[in-house]
Protein backbone atom coordinates (compact mmCIF):
# COMPACT_ATOMS: atom_id res chain seq x y z
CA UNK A 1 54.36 90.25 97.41
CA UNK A 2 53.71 92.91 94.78
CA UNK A 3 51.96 95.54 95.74
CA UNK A 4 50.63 99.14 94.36
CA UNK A 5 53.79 100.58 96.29
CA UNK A 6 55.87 99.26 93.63
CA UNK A 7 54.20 100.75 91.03
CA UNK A 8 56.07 103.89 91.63
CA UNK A 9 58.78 103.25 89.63
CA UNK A 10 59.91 105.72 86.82
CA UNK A 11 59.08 104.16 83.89
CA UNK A 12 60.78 105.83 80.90
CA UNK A 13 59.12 106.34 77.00
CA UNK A 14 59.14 103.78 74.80
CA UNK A 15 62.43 104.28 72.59
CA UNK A 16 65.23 102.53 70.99
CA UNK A 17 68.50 102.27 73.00
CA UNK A 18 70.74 105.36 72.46
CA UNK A 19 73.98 105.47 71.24
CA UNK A 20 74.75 107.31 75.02
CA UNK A 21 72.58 104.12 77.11
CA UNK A 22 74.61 102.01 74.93
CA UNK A 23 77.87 103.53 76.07
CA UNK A 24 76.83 103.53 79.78
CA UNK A 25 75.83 100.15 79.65
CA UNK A 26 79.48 99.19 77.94
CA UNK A 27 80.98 101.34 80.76
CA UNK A 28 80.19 98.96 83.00
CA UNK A 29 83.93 97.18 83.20
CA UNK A 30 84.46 97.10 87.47
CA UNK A 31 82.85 93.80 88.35
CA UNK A 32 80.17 93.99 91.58
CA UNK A 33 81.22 92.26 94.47
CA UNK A 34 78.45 89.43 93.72
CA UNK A 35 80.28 88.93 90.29
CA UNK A 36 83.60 88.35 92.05
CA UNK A 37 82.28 86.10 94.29
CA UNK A 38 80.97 84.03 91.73
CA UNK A 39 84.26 83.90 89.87
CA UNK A 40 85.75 82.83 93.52
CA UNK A 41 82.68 80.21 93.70
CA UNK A 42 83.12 79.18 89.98
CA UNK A 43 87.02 78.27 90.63
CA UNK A 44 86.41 76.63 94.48
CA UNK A 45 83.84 74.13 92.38
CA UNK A 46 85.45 72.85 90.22
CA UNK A 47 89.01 72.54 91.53
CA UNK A 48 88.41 68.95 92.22
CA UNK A 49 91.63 68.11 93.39
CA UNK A 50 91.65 71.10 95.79
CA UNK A 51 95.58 72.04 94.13
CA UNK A 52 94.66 75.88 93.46
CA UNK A 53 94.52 75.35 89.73
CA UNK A 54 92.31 73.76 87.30
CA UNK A 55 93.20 71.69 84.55
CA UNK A 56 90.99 71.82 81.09
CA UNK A 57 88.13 69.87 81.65
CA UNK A 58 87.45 71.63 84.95
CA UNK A 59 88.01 75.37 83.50
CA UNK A 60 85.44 74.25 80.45
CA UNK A 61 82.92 73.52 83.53
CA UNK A 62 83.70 76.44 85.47
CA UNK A 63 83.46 78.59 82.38
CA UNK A 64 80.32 77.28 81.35
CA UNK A 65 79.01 77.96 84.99
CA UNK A 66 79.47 81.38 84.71
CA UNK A 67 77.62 81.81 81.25
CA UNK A 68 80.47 80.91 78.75
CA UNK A 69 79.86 78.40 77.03
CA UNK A 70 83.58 78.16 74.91
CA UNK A 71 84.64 75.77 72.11
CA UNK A 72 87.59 73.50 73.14
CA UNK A 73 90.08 75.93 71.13
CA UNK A 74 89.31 78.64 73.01
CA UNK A 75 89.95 76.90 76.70
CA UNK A 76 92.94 75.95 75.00
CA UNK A 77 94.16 78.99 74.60
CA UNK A 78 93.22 80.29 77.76
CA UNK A 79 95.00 77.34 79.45
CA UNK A 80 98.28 78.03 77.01
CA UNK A 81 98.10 81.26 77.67
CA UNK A 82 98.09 81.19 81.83
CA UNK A 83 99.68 77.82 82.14
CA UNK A 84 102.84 78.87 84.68
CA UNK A 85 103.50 75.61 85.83
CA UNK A 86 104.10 73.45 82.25
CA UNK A 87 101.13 70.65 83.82
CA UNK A 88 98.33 72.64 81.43
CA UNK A 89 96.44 74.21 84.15
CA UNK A 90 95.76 77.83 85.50
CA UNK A 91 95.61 79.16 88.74
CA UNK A 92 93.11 81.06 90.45
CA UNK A 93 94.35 84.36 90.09
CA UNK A 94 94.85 83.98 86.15
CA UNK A 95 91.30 82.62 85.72
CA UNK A 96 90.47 85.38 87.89
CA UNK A 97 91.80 87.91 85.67
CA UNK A 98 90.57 85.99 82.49
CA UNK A 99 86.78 85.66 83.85
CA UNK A 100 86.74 89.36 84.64
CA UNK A 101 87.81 90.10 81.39
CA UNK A 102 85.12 88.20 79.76
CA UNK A 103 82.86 89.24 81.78
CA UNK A 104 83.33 93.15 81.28
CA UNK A 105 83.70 92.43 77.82
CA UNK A 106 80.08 91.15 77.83
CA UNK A 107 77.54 93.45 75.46
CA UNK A 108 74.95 94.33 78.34
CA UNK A 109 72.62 94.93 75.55
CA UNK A 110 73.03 91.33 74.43
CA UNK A 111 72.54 90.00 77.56
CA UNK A 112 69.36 92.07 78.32
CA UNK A 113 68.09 90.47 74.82
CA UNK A 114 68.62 86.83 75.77
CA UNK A 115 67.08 86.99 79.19
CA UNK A 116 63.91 88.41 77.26
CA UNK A 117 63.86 85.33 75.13
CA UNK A 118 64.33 83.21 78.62
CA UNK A 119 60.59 85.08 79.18
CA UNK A 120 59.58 85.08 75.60
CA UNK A 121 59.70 81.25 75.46
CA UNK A 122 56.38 80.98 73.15
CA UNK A 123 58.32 83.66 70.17
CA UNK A 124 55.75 85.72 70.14
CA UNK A 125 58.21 89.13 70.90
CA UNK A 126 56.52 89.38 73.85
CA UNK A 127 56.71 88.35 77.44
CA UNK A 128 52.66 87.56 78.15
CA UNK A 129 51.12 86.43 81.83
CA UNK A 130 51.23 82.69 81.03
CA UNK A 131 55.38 82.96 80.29
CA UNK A 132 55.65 85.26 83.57
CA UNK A 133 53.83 82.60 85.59
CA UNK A 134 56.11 80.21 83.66
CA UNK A 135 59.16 82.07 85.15
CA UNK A 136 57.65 82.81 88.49
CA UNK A 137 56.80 79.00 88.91
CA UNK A 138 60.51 78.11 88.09
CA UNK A 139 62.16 80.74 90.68
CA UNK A 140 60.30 79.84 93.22
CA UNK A 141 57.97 82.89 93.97
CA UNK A 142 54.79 82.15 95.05
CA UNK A 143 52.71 85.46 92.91
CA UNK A 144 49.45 85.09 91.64
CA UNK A 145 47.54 85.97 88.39
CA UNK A 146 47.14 89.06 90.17
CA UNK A 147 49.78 90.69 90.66
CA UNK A 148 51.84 88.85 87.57
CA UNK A 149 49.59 90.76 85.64
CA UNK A 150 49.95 94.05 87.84
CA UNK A 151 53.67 93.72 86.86
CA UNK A 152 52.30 93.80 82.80
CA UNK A 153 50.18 96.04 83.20
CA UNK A 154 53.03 98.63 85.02
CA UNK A 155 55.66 98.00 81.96
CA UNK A 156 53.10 97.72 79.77
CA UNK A 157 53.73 100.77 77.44
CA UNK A 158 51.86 100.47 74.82
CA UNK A 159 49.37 98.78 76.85
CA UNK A 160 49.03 96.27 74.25
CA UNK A 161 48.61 92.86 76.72
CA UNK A 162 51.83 91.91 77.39
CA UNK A 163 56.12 93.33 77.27
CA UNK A 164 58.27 93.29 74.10
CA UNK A 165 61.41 93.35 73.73
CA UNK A 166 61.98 97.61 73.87
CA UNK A 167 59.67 97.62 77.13
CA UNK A 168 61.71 94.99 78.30
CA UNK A 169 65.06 96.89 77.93
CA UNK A 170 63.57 99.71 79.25
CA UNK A 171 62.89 98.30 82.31
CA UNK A 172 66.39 96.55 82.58
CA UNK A 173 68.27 99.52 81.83
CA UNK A 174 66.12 101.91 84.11
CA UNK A 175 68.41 104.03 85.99
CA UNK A 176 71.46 104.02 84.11
């Protein structure tokens, strides 16, 4: 439950993102232990055939389940490029490797953008209490008008009825 407590939190000016909060967001290369164990997850999936490696159709799946969603050229590639065994598929430590690399290579400020459109789902720039109930409602947490709009009303800058986009990235890049 949200409460006051929470309130507490630091919340920073509103600004652009520095050229230095840019950088320590790109610095960001050592995967968490979560992120790892998704890769491992990914790869267990979708090796269908339980052989260790995954052929093309099942790295385009596993790809896509970690937030890549590549064109056939690119799995391609990937598979040409890791194949060790001639039969056109990779092995787990090579799509490993190849996932962490993508994944590092990610643009953290890109990232933060596209979850705030997940929020922003009526385009209006900014993330109001009917698209945070939206959200709420789909992940399961049981908050009420209440304290969805305690939550606004703490990021709330500006204090202009609802988060855009540079409230939105401060929050997500609190801390760093």
């Amino acid at each position: 439950m949200y409460s006051a407590k929470r309130a507490s939190v630091r919340r920073p000016a509103p600004s652009t993102i520095s050229p230095s909060t840019s950088r320590t967001l790109n610095l960001r290369s050592e995967l968490t232990e979560e992120q790892k164990h998704e890769i491992k997850e990914a790869f267990d999936l979708f090796d269908n055939d339980r052989d260790g490696a995954i052929d093309y159709h099942e790295l385009k799946v596993a790809m896509k389940a970690l937030g890549f969603d590549a064109e056939k050229n690119e799995v391609l590639k990937i598979l040409d490029e890791n194949d060790r065994s001639g039969q056109r598929k990779i092995k787990y430590e090579d799509f490993a490797r190849v996932m962490t690399e993508k994944i590092a290579d990610r643009d953290p400020l890109e990232e933060i953008r596209r979850a705030f459109a997940l929020f922003d789902d009526e385009g209006t720039g900014k993330i109001s209490l009917r698209s945070l109930r939206r959200v709420a409602k789909e992940l399961g947490e049981p908050l009420d008008d209440e304290e969805l709009q305690a939550m606004i009303d703490e990021f709330d800058l500006d204090q202009d009825g609802g988060i855009d986009e540079q409230e939105f990235i401060s929050i997500m890049t609190d801390g760093l």
